[in-house]
C-alpha atoms as a PDB file:
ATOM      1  CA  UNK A   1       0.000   0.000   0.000  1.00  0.00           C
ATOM      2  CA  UNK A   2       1.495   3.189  -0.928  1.00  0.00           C
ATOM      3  CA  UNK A   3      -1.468   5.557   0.506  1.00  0.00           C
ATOM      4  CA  UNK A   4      -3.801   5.175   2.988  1.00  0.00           C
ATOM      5  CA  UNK A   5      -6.184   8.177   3.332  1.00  0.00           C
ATOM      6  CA  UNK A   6      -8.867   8.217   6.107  1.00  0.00           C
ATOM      7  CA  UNK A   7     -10.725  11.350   5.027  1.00  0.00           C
ATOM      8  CA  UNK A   8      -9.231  14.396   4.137  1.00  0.00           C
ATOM      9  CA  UNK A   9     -11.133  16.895   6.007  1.00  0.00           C
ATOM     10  CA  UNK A  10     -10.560  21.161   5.338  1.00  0.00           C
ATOM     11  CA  UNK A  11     -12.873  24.029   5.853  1.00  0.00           C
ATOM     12  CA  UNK A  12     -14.376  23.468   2.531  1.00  0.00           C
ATOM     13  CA  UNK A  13     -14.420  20.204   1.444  1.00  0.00           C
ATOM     14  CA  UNK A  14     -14.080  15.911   2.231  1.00  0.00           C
ATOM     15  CA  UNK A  15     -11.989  13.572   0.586  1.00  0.00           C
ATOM     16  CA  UNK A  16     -13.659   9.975   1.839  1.00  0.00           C
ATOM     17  CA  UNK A  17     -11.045   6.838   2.291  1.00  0.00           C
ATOM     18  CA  UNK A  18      -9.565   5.581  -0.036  1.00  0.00           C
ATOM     19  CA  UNK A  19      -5.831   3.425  -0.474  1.00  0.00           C
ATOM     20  CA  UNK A  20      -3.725   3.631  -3.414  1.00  0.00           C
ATOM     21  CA  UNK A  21      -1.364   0.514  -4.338  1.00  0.00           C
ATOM     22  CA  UNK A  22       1.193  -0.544  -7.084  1.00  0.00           C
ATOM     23  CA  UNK A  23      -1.012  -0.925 -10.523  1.00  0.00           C
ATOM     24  CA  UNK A  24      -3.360   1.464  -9.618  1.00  0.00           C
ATOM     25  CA  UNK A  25      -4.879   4.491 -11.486  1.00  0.00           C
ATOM     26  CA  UNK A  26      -7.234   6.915  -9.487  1.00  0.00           C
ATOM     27  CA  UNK A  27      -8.387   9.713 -10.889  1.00  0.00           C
ATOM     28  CA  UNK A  28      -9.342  12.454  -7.723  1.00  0.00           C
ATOM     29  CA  UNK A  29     -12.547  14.535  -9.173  1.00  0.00           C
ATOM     30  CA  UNK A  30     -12.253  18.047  -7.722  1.00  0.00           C
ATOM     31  CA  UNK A  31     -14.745  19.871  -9.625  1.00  0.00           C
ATOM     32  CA  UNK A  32     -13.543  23.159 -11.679  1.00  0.00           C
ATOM     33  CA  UNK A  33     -13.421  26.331 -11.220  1.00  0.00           C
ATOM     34  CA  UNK A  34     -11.358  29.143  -9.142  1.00  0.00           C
ATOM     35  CA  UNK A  35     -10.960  26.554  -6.406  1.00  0.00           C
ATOM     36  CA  UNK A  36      -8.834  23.907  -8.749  1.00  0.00           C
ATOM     37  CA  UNK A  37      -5.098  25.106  -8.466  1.00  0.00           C
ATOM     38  CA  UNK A  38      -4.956  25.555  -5.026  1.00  0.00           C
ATOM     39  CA  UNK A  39      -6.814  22.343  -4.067  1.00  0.00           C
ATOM     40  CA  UNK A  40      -4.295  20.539  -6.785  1.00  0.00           C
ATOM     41  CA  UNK A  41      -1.443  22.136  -5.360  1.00  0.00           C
ATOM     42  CA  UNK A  42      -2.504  21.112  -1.440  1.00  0.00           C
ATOM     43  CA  UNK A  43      -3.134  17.892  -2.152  1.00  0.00           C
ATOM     44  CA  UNK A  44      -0.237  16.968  -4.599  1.00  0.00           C
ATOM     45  CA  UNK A  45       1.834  18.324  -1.213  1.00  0.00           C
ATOM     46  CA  UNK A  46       0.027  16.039   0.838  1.00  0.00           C
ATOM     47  CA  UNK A  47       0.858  12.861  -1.914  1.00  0.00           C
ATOM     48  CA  UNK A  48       3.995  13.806  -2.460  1.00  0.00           C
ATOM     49  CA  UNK A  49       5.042  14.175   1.378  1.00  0.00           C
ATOM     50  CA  UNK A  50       5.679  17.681   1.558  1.00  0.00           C
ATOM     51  CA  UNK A  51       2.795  18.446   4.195  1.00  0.00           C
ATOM     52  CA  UNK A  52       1.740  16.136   6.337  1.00  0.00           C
ATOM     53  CA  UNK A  53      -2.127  15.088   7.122  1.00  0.00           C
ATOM     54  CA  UNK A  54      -3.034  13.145  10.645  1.00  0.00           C
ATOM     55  CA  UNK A  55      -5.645  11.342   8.241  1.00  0.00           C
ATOM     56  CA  UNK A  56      -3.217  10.474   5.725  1.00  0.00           C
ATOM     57  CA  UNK A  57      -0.315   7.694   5.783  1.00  0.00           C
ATOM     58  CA  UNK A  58       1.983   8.403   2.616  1.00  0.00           C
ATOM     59  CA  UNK A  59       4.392   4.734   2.612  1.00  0.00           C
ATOM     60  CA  UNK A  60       5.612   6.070  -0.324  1.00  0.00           C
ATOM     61  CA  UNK A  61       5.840   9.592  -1.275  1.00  0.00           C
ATOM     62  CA  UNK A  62       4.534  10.174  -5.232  1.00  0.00           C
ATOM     63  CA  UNK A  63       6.196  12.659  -7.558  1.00  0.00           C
ATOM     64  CA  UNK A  64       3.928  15.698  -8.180  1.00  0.00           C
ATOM     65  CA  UNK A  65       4.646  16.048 -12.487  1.00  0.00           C
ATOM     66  CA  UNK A  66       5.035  19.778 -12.483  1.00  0.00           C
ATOM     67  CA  UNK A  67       4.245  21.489 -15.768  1.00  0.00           C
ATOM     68  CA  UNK A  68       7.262  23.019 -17.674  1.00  0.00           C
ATOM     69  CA  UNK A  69       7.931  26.119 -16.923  1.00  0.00           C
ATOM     70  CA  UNK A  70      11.148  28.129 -18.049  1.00  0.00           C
ATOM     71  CA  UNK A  71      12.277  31.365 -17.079  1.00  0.00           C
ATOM     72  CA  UNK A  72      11.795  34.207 -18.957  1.00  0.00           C
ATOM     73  CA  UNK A  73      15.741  35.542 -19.691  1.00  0.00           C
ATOM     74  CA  UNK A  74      16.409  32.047 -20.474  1.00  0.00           C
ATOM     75  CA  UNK A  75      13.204  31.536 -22.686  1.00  0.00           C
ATOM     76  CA  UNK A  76      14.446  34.965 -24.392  1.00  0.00           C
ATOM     77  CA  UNK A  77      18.011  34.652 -24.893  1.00  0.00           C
ATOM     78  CA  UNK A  78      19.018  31.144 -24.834  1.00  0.00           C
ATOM     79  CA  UNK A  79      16.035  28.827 -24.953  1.00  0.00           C
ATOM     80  CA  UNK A  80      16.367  25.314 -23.447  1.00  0.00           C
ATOM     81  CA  UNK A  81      16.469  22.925 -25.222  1.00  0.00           C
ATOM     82  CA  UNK A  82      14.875  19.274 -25.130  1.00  0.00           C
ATOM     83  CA  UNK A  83      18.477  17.352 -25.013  1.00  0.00           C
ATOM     84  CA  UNK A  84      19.175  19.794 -22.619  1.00  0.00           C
ATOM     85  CA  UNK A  85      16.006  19.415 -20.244  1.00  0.00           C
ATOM     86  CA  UNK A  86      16.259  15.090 -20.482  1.00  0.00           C
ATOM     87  CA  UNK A  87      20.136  15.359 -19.511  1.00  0.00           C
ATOM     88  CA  UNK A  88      19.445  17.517 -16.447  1.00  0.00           C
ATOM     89  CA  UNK A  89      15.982  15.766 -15.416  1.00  0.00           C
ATOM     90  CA  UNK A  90      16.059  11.882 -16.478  1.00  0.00           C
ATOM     91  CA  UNK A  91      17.488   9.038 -15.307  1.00  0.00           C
ATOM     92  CA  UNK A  92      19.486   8.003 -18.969  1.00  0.00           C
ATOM     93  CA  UNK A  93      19.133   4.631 -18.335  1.00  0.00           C
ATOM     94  CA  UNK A  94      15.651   4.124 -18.387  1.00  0.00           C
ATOM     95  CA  UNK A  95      13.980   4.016 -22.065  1.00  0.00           C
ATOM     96  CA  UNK A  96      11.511   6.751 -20.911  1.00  0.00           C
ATOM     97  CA  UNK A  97      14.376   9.464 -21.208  1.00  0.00           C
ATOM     98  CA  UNK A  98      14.224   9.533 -25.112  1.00  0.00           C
ATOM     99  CA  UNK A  99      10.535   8.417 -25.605  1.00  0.00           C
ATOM    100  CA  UNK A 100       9.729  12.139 -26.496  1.00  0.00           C
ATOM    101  CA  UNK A 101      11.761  11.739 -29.432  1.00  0.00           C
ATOM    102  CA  UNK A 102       8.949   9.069 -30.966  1.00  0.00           C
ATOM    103  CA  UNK A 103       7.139  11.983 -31.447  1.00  0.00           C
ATOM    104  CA  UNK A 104       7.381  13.346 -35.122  1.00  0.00           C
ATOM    105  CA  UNK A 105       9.638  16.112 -35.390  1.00  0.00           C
ATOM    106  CA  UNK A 106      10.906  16.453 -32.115  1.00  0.00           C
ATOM    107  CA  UNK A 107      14.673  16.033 -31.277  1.00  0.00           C
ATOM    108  CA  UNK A 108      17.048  17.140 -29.257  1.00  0.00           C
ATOM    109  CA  UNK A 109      17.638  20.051 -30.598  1.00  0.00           C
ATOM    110  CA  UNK A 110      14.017  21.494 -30.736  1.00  0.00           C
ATOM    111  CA  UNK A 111      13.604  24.376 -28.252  1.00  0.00           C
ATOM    112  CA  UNK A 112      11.131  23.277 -25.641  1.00  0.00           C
ATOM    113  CA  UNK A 113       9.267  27.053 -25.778  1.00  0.00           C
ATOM    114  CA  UNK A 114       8.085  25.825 -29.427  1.00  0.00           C
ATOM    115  CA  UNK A 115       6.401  22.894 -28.361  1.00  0.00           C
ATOM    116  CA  UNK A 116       3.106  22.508 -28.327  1.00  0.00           C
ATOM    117  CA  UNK A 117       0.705  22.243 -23.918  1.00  0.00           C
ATOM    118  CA  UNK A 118       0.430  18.481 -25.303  1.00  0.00           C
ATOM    119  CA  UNK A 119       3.936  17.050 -26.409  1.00  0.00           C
ATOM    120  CA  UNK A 120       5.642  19.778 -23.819  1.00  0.00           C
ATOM    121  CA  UNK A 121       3.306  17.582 -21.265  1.00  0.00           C
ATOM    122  CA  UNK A 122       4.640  14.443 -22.586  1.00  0.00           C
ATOM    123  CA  UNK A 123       8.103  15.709 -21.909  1.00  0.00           C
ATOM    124  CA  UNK A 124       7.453  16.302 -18.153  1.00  0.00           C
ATOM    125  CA  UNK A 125       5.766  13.017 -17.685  1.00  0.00           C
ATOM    126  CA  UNK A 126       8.467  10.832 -19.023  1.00  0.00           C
ATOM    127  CA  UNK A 127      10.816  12.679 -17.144  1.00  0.00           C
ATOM    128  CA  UNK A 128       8.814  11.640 -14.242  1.00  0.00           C
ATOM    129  CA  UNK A 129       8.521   8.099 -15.382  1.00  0.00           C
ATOM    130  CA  UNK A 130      12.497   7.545 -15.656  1.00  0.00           C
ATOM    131  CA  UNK A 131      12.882   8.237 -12.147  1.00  0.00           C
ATOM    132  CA  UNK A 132       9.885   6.903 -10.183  1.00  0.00           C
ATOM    133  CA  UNK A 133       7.374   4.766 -10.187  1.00  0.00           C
ATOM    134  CA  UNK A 134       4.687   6.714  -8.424  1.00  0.00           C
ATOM    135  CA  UNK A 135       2.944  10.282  -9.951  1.00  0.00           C
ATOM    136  CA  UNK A 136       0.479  12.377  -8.839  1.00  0.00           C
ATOM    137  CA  UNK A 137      -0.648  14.858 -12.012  1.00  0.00           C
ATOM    138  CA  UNK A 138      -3.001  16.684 -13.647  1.00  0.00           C
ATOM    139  CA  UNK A 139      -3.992  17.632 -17.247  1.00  0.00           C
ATOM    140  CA  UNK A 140      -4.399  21.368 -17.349  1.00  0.00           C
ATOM    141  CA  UNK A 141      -4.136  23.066 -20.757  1.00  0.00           C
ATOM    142  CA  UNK A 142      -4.778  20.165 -22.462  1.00  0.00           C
ATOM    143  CA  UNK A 143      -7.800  19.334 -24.857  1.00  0.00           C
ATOM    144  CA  UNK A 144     -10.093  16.108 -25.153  1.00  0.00           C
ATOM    145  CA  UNK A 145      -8.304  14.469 -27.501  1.00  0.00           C
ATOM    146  CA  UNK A 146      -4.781  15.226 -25.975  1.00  0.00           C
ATOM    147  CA  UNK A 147      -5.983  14.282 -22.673  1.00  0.00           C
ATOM    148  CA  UNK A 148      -7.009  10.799 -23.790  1.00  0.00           C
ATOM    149  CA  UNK A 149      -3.945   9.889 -24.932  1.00  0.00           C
ATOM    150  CA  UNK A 150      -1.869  11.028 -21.652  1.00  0.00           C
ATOM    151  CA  UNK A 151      -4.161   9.232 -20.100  1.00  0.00           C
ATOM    152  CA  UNK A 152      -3.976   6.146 -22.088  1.00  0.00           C
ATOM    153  CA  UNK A 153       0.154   6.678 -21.782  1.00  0.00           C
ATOM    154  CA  UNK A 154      -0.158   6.665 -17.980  1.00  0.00           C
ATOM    155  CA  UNK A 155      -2.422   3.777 -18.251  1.00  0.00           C
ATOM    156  CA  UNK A 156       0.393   1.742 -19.925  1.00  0.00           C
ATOM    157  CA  UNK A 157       3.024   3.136 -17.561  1.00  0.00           C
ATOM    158  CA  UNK A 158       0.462   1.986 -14.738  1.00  0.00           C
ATOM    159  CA  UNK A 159      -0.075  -1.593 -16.138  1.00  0.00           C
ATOM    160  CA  UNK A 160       3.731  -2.084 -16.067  1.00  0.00           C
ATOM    161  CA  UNK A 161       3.857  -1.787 -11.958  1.00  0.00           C
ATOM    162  CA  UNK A 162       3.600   2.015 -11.389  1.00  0.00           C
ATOM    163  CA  UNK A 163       0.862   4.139  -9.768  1.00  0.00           C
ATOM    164  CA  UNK A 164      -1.279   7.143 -10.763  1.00  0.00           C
ATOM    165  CA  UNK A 165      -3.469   9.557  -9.314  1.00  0.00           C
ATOM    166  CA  UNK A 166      -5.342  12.072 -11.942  1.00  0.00           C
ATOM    167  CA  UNK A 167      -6.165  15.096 -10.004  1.00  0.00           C
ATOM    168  CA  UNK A 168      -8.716  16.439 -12.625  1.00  0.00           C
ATOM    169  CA  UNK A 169     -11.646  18.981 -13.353  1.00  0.00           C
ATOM    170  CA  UNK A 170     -13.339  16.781 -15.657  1.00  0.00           C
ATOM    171  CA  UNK A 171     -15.327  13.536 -14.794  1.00  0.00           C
ATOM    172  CA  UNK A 172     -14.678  11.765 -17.911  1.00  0.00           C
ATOM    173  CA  UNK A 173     -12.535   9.398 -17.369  1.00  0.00           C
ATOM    174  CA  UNK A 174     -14.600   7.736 -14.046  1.00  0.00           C
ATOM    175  CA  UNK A 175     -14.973   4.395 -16.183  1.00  0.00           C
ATOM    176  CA  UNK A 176     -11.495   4.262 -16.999  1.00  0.00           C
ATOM    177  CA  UNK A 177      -9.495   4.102 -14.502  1.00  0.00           C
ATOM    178  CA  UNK A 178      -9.593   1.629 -11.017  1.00  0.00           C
ATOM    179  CA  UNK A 179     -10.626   3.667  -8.723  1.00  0.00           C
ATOM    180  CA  UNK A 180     -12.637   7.175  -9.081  1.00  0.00           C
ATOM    181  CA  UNK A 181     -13.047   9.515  -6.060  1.00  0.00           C
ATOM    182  CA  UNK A 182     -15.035  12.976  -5.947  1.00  0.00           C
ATOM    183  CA  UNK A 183     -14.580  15.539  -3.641  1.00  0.00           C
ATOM    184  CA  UNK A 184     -17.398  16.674  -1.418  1.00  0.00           C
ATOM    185  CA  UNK A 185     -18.132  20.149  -1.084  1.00  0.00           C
ATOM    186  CA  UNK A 186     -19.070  21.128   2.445  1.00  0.00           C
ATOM    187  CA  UNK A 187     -19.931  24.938   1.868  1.00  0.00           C
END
Protein backbone atom coordinates (compact mmCIF):
# COMPACT_ATOMS: atom_id res chain seq x y z
CA UNK A 1 0.00 0.00 0.00
CA UNK A 2 1.50 3.19 -0.93
CA UNK A 3 -1.47 5.56 0.51
CA UNK A 4 -3.80 5.17 2.99
CA UNK A 5 -6.18 8.18 3.33
CA UNK A 6 -8.87 8.22 6.11
CA UNK A 7 -10.72 11.35 5.03
CA UNK A 8 -9.23 14.40 4.14
CA UNK A 9 -11.13 16.90 6.01
CA UNK A 10 -10.56 21.16 5.34
CA UNK A 11 -12.87 24.03 5.85
CA UNK A 12 -14.38 23.47 2.53
CA UNK A 13 -14.42 20.20 1.44
CA UNK A 14 -14.08 15.91 2.23
CA UNK A 15 -11.99 13.57 0.59
CA UNK A 16 -13.66 9.98 1.84
CA UNK A 17 -11.04 6.84 2.29
CA UNK A 18 -9.56 5.58 -0.04
CA UNK A 19 -5.83 3.42 -0.47
CA UNK A 20 -3.72 3.63 -3.41
CA UNK A 21 -1.36 0.51 -4.34
CA UNK A 22 1.19 -0.54 -7.08
CA UNK A 23 -1.01 -0.93 -10.52
CA UNK A 24 -3.36 1.46 -9.62
CA UNK A 25 -4.88 4.49 -11.49
CA UNK A 26 -7.23 6.92 -9.49
CA UNK A 27 -8.39 9.71 -10.89
CA UNK A 28 -9.34 12.45 -7.72
CA UNK A 29 -12.55 14.53 -9.17
CA UNK A 30 -12.25 18.05 -7.72
CA UNK A 31 -14.75 19.87 -9.63
CA UNK A 32 -13.54 23.16 -11.68
CA UNK A 33 -13.42 26.33 -11.22
CA UNK A 34 -11.36 29.14 -9.14
CA UNK A 35 -10.96 26.55 -6.41
CA UNK A 36 -8.83 23.91 -8.75
CA UNK A 37 -5.10 25.11 -8.47
CA UNK A 38 -4.96 25.55 -5.03
CA UNK A 39 -6.81 22.34 -4.07
CA UNK A 40 -4.29 20.54 -6.78
CA UNK A 41 -1.44 22.14 -5.36
CA UNK A 42 -2.50 21.11 -1.44
CA UNK A 43 -3.13 17.89 -2.15
CA UNK A 44 -0.24 16.97 -4.60
CA UNK A 45 1.83 18.32 -1.21
CA UNK A 46 0.03 16.04 0.84
CA UNK A 47 0.86 12.86 -1.91
CA UNK A 48 4.00 13.81 -2.46
CA UNK A 49 5.04 14.17 1.38
CA UNK A 50 5.68 17.68 1.56
CA UNK A 51 2.79 18.45 4.20
CA UNK A 52 1.74 16.14 6.34
CA UNK A 53 -2.13 15.09 7.12
CA UNK A 54 -3.03 13.14 10.64
CA UNK A 55 -5.65 11.34 8.24
CA UNK A 56 -3.22 10.47 5.73
CA UNK A 57 -0.32 7.69 5.78
CA UNK A 58 1.98 8.40 2.62
CA UNK A 59 4.39 4.73 2.61
CA UNK A 60 5.61 6.07 -0.32
CA UNK A 61 5.84 9.59 -1.28
CA UNK A 62 4.53 10.17 -5.23
CA UNK A 63 6.20 12.66 -7.56
CA UNK A 64 3.93 15.70 -8.18
CA UNK A 65 4.65 16.05 -12.49
CA UNK A 66 5.03 19.78 -12.48
CA UNK A 67 4.25 21.49 -15.77
CA UNK A 68 7.26 23.02 -17.67
CA UNK A 69 7.93 26.12 -16.92
CA UNK A 70 11.15 28.13 -18.05
CA UNK A 71 12.28 31.36 -17.08
CA UNK A 72 11.79 34.21 -18.96
CA UNK A 73 15.74 35.54 -19.69
CA UNK A 74 16.41 32.05 -20.47
CA UNK A 75 13.20 31.54 -22.69
CA UNK A 76 14.45 34.97 -24.39
CA UNK A 77 18.01 34.65 -24.89
CA UNK A 78 19.02 31.14 -24.83
CA UNK A 79 16.03 28.83 -24.95
CA UNK A 80 16.37 25.31 -23.45
CA UNK A 81 16.47 22.93 -25.22
CA UNK A 82 14.88 19.27 -25.13
CA UNK A 83 18.48 17.35 -25.01
CA UNK A 84 19.18 19.79 -22.62
CA UNK A 85 16.01 19.42 -20.24
CA UNK A 86 16.26 15.09 -20.48
CA UNK A 87 20.14 15.36 -19.51
CA UNK A 88 19.44 17.52 -16.45
CA UNK A 89 15.98 15.77 -15.42
CA UNK A 90 16.06 11.88 -16.48
CA UNK A 91 17.49 9.04 -15.31
CA UNK A 92 19.49 8.00 -18.97
CA UNK A 93 19.13 4.63 -18.33
CA UNK A 94 15.65 4.12 -18.39
CA UNK A 95 13.98 4.02 -22.07
CA UNK A 96 11.51 6.75 -20.91
CA UNK A 97 14.38 9.46 -21.21
CA UNK A 98 14.22 9.53 -25.11
CA UNK A 99 10.54 8.42 -25.61
CA UNK A 100 9.73 12.14 -26.50
CA UNK A 101 11.76 11.74 -29.43
CA UNK A 102 8.95 9.07 -30.97
CA UNK A 103 7.14 11.98 -31.45
CA UNK A 104 7.38 13.35 -35.12
CA UNK A 105 9.64 16.11 -35.39
CA UNK A 106 10.91 16.45 -32.11
CA UNK A 107 14.67 16.03 -31.28
CA UNK A 108 17.05 17.14 -29.26
CA UNK A 109 17.64 20.05 -30.60
CA UNK A 110 14.02 21.49 -30.74
CA UNK A 111 13.60 24.38 -28.25
CA UNK A 112 11.13 23.28 -25.64
CA UNK A 113 9.27 27.05 -25.78
CA UNK A 114 8.09 25.83 -29.43
CA UNK A 115 6.40 22.89 -28.36
CA UNK A 116 3.11 22.51 -28.33
CA UNK A 117 0.70 22.24 -23.92
CA UNK A 118 0.43 18.48 -25.30
CA UNK A 119 3.94 17.05 -26.41
CA UNK A 120 5.64 19.78 -23.82
CA UNK A 121 3.31 17.58 -21.26
CA UNK A 122 4.64 14.44 -22.59
CA UNK A 123 8.10 15.71 -21.91
CA UNK A 124 7.45 16.30 -18.15
CA UNK A 125 5.77 13.02 -17.69
CA UNK A 126 8.47 10.83 -19.02
CA UNK A 127 10.82 12.68 -17.14
CA UNK A 128 8.81 11.64 -14.24
CA UNK A 129 8.52 8.10 -15.38
CA UNK A 130 12.50 7.54 -15.66
CA UNK A 131 12.88 8.24 -12.15
CA UNK A 132 9.89 6.90 -10.18
CA UNK A 133 7.37 4.77 -10.19
CA UNK A 134 4.69 6.71 -8.42
CA UNK A 135 2.94 10.28 -9.95
CA UNK A 136 0.48 12.38 -8.84
CA UNK A 137 -0.65 14.86 -12.01
CA UNK A 138 -3.00 16.68 -13.65
CA UNK A 139 -3.99 17.63 -17.25
CA UNK A 140 -4.40 21.37 -17.35
CA UNK A 141 -4.14 23.07 -20.76
CA UNK A 142 -4.78 20.16 -22.46
CA UNK A 143 -7.80 19.33 -24.86
CA UNK A 144 -10.09 16.11 -25.15
CA UNK A 145 -8.30 14.47 -27.50
CA UNK A 146 -4.78 15.23 -25.98
CA UNK A 147 -5.98 14.28 -22.67
CA UNK A 148 -7.01 10.80 -23.79
CA UNK A 149 -3.95 9.89 -24.93
CA UNK A 150 -1.87 11.03 -21.65
CA UNK A 151 -4.16 9.23 -20.10
CA UNK A 152 -3.98 6.15 -22.09
CA UNK A 153 0.15 6.68 -21.78
CA UNK A 154 -0.16 6.67 -17.98
CA UNK A 155 -2.42 3.78 -18.25
CA UNK A 156 0.39 1.74 -19.92
CA UNK A 157 3.02 3.14 -17.56
CA UNK A 158 0.46 1.99 -14.74
CA UNK A 159 -0.08 -1.59 -16.14
CA UNK A 160 3.73 -2.08 -16.07
CA UNK A 161 3.86 -1.79 -11.96
CA UNK A 162 3.60 2.01 -11.39
CA UNK A 163 0.86 4.14 -9.77
CA UNK A 164 -1.28 7.14 -10.76
CA UNK A 165 -3.47 9.56 -9.31
CA UNK A 166 -5.34 12.07 -11.94
CA UNK A 167 -6.16 15.10 -10.00
CA UNK A 168 -8.72 16.44 -12.63
CA UNK A 169 -11.65 18.98 -13.35
CA UNK A 170 -13.34 16.78 -15.66
CA UNK A 171 -15.33 13.54 -14.79
CA UNK A 172 -14.68 11.76 -17.91
CA UNK A 173 -12.54 9.40 -17.37
CA UNK A 174 -14.60 7.74 -14.05
CA UNK A 175 -14.97 4.40 -16.18
CA UNK A 176 -11.50 4.26 -17.00
CA UNK A 177 -9.49 4.10 -14.50
CA UNK A 178 -9.59 1.63 -11.02
CA UNK A 179 -10.63 3.67 -8.72
CA UNK A 180 -12.64 7.18 -9.08
CA UNK A 181 -13.05 9.51 -6.06
CA UNK A 182 -15.03 12.98 -5.95
CA UNK A 183 -14.58 15.54 -3.64
CA UNK A 184 -17.40 16.67 -1.42
CA UNK A 185 -18.13 20.15 -1.08
CA UNK A 186 -19.07 21.13 2.45
CA UNK A 187 -19.93 24.94 1.87
Amino acid sequence: MLIENKGIQTDTFHIPPFSLNSREFMVLFLYGGAHFHQTKTFLGDIFSGKIKDANVMVHKNLTFVEHYTEPLFRRLFHPVTVGEFLKKTTNPDSPYATKIYEINGITEKTRINTLPNHPKRLLSLYAAFSKTDHIVFDLLGQGPAEAKKIYQTVNEFVKEGGSAILLDNFNDQKNDCTKYIELQWLK
